[in-house]
PDB file of N, CA and C in Angstrom:
ATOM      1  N   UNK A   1    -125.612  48.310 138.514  1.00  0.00           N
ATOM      2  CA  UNK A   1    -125.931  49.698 138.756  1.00  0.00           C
ATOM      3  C   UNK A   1    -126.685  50.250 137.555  1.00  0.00           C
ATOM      4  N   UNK A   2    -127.866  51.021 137.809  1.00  0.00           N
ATOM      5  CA  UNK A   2    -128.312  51.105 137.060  1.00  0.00           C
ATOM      6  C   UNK A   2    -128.141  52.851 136.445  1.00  0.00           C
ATOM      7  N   UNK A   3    -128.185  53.217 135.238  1.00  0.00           N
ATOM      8  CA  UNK A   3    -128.113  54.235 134.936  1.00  0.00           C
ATOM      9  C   UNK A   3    -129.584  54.999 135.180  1.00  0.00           C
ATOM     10  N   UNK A   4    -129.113  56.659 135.154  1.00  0.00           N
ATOM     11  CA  UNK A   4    -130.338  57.461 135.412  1.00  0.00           C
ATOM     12  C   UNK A   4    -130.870  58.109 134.065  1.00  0.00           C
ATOM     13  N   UNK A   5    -132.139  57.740 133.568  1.00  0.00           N
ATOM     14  CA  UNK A   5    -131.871  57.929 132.031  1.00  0.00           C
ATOM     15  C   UNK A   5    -132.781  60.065 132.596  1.00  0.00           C
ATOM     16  N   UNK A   6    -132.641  60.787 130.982  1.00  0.00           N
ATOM     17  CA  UNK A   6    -132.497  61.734 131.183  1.00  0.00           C
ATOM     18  C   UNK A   6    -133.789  61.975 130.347  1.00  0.00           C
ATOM     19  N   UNK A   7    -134.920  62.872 130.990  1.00  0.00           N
ATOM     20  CA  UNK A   7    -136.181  63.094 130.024  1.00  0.00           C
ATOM     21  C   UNK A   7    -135.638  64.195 128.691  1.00  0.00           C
ATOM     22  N   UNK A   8    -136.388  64.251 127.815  1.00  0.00           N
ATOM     23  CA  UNK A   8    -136.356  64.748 126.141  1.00  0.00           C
ATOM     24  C   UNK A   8    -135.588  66.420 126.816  1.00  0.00           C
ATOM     25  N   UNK A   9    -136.085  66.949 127.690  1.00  0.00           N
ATOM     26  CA  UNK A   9    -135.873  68.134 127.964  1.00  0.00           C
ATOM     27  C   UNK A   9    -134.296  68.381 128.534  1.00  0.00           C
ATOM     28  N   UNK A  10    -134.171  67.801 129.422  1.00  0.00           N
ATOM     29  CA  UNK A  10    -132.565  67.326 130.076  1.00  0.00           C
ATOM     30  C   UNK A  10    -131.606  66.859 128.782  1.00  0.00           C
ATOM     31  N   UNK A  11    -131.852  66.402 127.920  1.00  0.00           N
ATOM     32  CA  UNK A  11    -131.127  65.125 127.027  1.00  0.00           C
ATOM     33  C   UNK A  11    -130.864  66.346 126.199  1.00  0.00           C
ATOM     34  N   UNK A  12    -131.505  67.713 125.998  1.00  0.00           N
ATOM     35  CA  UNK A  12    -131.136  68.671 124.622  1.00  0.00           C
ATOM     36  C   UNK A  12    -130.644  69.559 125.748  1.00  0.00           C
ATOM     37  N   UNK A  13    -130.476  69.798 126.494  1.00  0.00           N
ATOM     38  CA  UNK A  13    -129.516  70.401 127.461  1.00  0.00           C
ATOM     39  C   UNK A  13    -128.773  69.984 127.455  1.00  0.00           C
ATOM     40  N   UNK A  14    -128.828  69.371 128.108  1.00  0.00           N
ATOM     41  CA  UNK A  14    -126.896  68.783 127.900  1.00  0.00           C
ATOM     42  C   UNK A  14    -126.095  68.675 126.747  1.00  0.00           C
ATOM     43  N   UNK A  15    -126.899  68.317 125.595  1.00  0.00           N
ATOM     44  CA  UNK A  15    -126.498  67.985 123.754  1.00  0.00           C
ATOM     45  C   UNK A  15    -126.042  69.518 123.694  1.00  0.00           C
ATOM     46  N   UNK A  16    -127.248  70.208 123.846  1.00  0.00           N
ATOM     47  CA  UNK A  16    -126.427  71.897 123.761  1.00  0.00           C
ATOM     48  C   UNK A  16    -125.477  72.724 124.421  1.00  0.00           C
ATOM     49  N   UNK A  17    -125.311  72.066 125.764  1.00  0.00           N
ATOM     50  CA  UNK A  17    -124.121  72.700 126.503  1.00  0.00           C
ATOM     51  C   UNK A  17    -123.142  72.115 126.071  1.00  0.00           C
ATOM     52  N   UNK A  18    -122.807  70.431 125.442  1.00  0.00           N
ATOM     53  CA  UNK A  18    -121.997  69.694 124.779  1.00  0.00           C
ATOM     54  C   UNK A  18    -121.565  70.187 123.555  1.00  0.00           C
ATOM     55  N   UNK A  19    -122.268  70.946 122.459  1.00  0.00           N
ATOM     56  CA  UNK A  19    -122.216  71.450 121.269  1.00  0.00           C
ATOM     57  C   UNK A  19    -121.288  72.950 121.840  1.00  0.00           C
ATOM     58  N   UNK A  20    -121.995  73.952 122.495  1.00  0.00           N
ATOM     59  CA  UNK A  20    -121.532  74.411 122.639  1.00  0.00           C
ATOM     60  C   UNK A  20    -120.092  74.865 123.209  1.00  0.00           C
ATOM     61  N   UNK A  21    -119.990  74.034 124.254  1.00  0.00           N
ATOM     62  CA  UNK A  21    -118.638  74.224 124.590  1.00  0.00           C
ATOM     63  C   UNK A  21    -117.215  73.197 123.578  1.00  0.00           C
ATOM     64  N   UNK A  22    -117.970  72.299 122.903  1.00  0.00           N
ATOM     65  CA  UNK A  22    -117.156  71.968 122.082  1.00  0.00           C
ATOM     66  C   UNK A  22    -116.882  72.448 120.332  1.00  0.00           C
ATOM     67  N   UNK A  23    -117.558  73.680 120.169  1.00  0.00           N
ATOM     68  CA  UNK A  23    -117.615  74.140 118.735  1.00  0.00           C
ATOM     69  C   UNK A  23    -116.840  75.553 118.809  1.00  0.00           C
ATOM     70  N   UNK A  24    -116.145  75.724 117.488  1.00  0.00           N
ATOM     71  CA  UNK A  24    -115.948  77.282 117.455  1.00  0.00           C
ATOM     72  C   UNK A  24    -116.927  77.313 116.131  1.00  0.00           C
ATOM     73  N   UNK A  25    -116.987  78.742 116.029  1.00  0.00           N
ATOM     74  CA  UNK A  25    -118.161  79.458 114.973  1.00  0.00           C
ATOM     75  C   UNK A  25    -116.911  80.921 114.541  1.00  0.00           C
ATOM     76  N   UNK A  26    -117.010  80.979 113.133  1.00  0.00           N
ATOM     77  CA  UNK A  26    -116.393  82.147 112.796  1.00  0.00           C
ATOM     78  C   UNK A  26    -117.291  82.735 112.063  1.00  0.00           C
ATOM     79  N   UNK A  27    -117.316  84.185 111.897  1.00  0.00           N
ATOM     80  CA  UNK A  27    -117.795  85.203 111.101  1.00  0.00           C
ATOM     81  C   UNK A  27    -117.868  84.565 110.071  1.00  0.00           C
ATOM     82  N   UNK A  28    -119.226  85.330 109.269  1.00  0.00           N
ATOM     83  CA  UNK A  28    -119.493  84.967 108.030  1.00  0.00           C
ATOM     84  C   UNK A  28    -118.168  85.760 107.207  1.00  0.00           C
ATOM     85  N   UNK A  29    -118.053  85.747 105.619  1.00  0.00           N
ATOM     86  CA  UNK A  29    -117.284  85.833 104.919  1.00  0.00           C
ATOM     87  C   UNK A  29    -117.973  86.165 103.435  1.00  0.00           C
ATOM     88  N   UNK A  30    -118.236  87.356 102.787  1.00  0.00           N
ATOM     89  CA  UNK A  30    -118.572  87.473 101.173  1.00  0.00           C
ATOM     90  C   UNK A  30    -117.715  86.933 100.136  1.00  0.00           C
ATOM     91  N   UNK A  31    -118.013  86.215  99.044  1.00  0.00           N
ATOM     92  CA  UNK A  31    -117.094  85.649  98.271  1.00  0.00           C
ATOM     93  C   UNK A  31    -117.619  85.664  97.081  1.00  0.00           C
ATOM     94  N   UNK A  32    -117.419  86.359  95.962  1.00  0.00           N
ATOM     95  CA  UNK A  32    -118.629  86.779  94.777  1.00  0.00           C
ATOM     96  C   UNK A  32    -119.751  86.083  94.593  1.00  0.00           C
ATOM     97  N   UNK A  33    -120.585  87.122  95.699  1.00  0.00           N
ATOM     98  CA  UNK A  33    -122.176  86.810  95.821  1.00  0.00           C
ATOM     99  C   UNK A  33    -122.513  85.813  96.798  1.00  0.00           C
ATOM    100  N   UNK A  34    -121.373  84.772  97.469  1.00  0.00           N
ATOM    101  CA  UNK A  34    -121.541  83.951  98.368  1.00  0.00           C
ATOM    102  C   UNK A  34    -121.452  84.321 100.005  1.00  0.00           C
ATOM    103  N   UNK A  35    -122.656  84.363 100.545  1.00  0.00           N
ATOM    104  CA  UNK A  35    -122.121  84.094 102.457  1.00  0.00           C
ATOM    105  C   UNK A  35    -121.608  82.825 102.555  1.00  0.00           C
ATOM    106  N   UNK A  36    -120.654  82.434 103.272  1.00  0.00           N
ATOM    107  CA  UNK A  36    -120.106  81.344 103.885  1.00  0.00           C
ATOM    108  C   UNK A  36    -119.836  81.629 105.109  1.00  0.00           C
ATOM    109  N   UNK A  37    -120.588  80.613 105.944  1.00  0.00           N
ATOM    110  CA  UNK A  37    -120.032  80.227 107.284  1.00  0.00           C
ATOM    111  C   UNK A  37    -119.311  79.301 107.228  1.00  0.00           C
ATOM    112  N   UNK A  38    -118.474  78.941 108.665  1.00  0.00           N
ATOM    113  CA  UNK A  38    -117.790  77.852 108.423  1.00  0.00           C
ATOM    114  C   UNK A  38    -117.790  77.531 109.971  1.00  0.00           C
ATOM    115  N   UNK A  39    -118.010  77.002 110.598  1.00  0.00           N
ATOM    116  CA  UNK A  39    -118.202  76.302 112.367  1.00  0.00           C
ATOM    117  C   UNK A  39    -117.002  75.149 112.223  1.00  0.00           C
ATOM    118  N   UNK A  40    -116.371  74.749 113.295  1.00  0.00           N
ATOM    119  CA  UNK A  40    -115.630  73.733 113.740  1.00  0.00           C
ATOM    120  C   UNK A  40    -116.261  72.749 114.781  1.00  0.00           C
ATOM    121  N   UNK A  41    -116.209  71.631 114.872  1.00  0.00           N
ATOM    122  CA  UNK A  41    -116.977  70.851 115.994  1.00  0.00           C
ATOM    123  C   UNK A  41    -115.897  69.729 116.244  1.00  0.00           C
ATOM    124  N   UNK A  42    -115.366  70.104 117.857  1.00  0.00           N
ATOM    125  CA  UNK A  42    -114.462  69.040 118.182  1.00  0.00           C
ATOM    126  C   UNK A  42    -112.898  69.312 117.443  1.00  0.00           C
ATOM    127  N   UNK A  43    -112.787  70.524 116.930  1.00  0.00           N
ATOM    128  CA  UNK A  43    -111.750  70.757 115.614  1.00  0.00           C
ATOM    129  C   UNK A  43    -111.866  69.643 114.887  1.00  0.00           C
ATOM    130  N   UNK A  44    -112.216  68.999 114.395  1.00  0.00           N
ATOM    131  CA  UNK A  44    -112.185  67.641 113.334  1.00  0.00           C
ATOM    132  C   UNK A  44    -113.822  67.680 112.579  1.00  0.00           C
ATOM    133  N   UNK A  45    -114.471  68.665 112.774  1.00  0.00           N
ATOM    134  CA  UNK A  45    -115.684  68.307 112.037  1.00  0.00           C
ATOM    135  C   UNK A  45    -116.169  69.597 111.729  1.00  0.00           C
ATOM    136  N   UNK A  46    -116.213  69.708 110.221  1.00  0.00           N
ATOM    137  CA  UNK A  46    -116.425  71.224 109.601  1.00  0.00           C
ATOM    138  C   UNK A  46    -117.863  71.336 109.089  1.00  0.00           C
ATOM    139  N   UNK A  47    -118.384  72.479 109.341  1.00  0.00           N
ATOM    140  CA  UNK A  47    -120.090  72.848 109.383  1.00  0.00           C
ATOM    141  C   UNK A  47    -119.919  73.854 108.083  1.00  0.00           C
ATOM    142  N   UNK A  48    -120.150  74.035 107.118  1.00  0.00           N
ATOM    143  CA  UNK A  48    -120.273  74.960 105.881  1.00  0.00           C
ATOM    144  C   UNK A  48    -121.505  75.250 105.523  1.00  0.00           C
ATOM    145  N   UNK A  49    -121.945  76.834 106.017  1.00  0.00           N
ATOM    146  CA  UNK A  49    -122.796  77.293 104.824  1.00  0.00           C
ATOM    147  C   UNK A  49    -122.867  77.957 104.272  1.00  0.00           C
ATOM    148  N   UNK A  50    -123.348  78.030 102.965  1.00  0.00           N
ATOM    149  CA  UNK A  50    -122.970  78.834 101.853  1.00  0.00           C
ATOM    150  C   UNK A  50    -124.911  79.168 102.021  1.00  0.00           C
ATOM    151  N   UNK A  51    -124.757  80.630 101.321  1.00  0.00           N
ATOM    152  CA  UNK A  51    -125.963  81.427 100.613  1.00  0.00           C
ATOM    153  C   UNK A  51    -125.847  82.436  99.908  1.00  0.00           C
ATOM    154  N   UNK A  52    -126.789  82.617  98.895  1.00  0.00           N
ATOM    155  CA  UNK A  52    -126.421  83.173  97.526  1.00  0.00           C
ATOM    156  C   UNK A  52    -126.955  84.922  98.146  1.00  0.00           C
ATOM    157  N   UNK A  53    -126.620  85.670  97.761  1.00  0.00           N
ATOM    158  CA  UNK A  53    -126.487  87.043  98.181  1.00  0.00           C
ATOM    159  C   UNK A  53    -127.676  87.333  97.406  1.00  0.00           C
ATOM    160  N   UNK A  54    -127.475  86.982  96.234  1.00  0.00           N
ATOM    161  CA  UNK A  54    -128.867  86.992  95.204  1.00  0.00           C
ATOM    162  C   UNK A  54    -129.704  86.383  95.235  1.00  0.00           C
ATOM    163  N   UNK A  55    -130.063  85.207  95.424  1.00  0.00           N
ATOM    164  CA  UNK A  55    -131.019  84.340  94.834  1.00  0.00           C
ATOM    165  C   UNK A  55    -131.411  84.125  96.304  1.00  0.00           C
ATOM    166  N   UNK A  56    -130.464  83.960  97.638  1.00  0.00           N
ATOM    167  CA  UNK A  56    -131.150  83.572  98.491  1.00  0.00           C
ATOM    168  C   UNK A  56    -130.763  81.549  98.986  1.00  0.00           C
ATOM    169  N   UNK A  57    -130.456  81.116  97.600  1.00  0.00           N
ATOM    170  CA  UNK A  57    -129.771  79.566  97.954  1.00  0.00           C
ATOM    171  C   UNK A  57    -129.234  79.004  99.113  1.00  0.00           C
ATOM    172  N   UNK A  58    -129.436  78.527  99.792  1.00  0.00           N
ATOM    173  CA  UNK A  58    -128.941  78.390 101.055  1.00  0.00           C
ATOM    174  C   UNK A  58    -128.395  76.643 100.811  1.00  0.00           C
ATOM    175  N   UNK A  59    -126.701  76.312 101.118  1.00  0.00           N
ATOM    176  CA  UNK A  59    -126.594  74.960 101.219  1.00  0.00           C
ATOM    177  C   UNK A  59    -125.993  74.666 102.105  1.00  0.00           C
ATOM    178  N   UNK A  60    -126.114  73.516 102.696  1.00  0.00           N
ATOM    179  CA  UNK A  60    -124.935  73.225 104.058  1.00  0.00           C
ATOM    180  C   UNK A  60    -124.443  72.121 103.599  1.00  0.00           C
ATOM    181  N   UNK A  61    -123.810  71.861 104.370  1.00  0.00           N
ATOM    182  CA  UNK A  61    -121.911  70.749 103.822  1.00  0.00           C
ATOM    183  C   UNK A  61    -122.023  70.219 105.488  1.00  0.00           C
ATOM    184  N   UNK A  62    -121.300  69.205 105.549  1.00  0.00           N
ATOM    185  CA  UNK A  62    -120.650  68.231 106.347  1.00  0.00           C
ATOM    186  C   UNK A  62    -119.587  67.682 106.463  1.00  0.00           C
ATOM    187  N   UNK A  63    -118.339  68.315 106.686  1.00  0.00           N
ATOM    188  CA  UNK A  63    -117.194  67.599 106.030  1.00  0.00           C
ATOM    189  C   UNK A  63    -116.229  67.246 107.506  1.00  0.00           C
ATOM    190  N   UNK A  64    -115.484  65.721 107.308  1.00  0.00           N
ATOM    191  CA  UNK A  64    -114.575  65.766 108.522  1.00  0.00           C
ATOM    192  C   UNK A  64    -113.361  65.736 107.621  1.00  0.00           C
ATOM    193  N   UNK A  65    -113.277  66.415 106.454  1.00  0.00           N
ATOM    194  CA  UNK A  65    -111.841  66.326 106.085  1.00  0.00           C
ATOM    195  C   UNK A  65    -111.581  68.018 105.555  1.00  0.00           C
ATOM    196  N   UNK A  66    -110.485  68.610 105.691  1.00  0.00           N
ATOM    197  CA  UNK A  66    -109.964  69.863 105.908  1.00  0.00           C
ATOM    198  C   UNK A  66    -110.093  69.774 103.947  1.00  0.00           C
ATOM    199  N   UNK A  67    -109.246  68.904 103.351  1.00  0.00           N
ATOM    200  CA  UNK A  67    -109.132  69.345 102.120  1.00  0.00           C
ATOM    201  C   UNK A  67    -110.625  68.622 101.083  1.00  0.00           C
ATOM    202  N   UNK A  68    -111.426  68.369 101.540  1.00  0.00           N
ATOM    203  CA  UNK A  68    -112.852  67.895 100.503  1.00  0.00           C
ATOM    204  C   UNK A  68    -113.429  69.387 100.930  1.00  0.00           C
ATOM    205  N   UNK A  69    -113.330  70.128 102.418  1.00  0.00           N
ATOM    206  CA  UNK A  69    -114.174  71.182 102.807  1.00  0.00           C
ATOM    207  C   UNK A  69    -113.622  72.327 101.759  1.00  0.00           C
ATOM    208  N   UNK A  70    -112.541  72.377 101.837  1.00  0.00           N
ATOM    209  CA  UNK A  70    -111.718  73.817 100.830  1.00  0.00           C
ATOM    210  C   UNK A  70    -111.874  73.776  99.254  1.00  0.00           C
ATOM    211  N   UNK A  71    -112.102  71.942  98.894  1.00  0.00           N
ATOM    212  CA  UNK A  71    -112.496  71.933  97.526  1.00  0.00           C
ATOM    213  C   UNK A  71    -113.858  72.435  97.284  1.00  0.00           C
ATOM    214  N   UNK A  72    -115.143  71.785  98.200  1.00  0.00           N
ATOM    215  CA  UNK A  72    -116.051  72.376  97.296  1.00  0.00           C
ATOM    216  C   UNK A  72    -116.700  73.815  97.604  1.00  0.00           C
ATOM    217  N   UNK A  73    -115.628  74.511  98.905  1.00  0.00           N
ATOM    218  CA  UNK A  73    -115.703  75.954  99.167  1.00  0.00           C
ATOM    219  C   UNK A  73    -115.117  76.661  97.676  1.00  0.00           C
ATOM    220  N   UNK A  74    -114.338  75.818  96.881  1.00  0.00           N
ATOM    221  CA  UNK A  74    -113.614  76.283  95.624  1.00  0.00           C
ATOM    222  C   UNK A  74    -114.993  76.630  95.176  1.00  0.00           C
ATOM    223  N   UNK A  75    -115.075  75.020  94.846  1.00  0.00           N
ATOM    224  CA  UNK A  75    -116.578  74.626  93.878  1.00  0.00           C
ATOM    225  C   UNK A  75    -117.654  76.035  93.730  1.00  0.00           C
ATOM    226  N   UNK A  76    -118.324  75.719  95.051  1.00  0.00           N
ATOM    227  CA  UNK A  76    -118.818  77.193  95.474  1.00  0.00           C
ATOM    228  C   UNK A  76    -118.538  78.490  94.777  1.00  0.00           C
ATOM    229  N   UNK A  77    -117.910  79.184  95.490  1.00  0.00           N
ATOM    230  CA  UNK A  77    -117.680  80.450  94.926  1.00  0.00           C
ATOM    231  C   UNK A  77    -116.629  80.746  93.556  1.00  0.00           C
ATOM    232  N   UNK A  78    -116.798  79.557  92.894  1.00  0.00           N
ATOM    233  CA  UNK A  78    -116.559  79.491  91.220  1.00  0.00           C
ATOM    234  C   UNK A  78    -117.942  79.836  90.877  1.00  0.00           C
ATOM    235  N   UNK A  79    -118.760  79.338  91.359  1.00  0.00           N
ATOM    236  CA  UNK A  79    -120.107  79.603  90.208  1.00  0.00           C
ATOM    237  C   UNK A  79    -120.620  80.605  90.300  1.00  0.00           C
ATOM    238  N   UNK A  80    -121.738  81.404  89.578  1.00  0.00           N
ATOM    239  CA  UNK A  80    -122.506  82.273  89.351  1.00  0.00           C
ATOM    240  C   UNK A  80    -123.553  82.433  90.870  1.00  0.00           C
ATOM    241  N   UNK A  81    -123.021  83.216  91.500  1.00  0.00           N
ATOM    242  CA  UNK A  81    -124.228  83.665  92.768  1.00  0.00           C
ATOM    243  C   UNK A  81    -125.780  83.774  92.055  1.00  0.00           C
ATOM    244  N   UNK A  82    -125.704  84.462  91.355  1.00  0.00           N
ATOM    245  CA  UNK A  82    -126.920  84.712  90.237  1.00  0.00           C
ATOM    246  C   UNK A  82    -127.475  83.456  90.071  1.00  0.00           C
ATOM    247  N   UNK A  83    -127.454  82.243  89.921  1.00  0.00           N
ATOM    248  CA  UNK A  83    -128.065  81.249  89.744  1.00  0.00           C
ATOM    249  C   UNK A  83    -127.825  80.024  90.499  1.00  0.00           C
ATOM    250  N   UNK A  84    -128.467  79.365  90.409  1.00  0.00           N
ATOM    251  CA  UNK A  84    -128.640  78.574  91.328  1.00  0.00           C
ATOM    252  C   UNK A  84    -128.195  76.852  90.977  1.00  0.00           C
ATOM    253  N   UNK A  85    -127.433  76.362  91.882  1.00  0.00           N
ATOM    254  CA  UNK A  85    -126.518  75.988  91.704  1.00  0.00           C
ATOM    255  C   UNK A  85    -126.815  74.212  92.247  1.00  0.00           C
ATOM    256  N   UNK A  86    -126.273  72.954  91.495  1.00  0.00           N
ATOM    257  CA  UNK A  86    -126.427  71.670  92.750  1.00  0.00           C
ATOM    258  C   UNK A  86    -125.658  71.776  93.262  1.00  0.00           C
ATOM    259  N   UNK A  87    -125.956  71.589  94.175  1.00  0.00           N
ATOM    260  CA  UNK A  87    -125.138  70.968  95.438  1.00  0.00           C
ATOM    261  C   UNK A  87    -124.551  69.935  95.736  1.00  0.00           C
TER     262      UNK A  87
END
């Protein structure tokens, strides 16, 4: 039996109705000088982004572990919003 494959257009439909119904998204959050988002995917896969209120820095994170995500959310909003920071 053969499968019905799905053109480029169908294939991000479905990826996005898949994303969507499997993600939560929470409100952003200020944290001296930091926006942070934080998304859930599948509950087991954490989406982080941080941006500098000042400067504009924008970084995103990837984390499937609860406590590496909260450390470098530490990391984060320890440093100076004012400057710009590695990642």
């Amino acid at each position: 039996m053969q499968k019905k494959s799905l053109n480029p257009e169908s294939l991000r439909s479905v990826l996005l109705q898949d994303i969507k119904s499997s993600s939560r998204s929470f409100s952003p959050i200020i944290r001296n000088g930091w926006a942070i988002k934080f998304s859930l995917y599948l509950d087991v896969n954490i989406l982080l982004v941080f941006m500098s209120m000042h400067t504009g820095q924008t970084i995103i994170k990837y984390y499937d572990n609860e406590r590496d995500a909260i450390k470098y959310i530490n990391y984060v909003i320890s440093k100076d919003a004012q400057e710009t920071i590695e990642a």
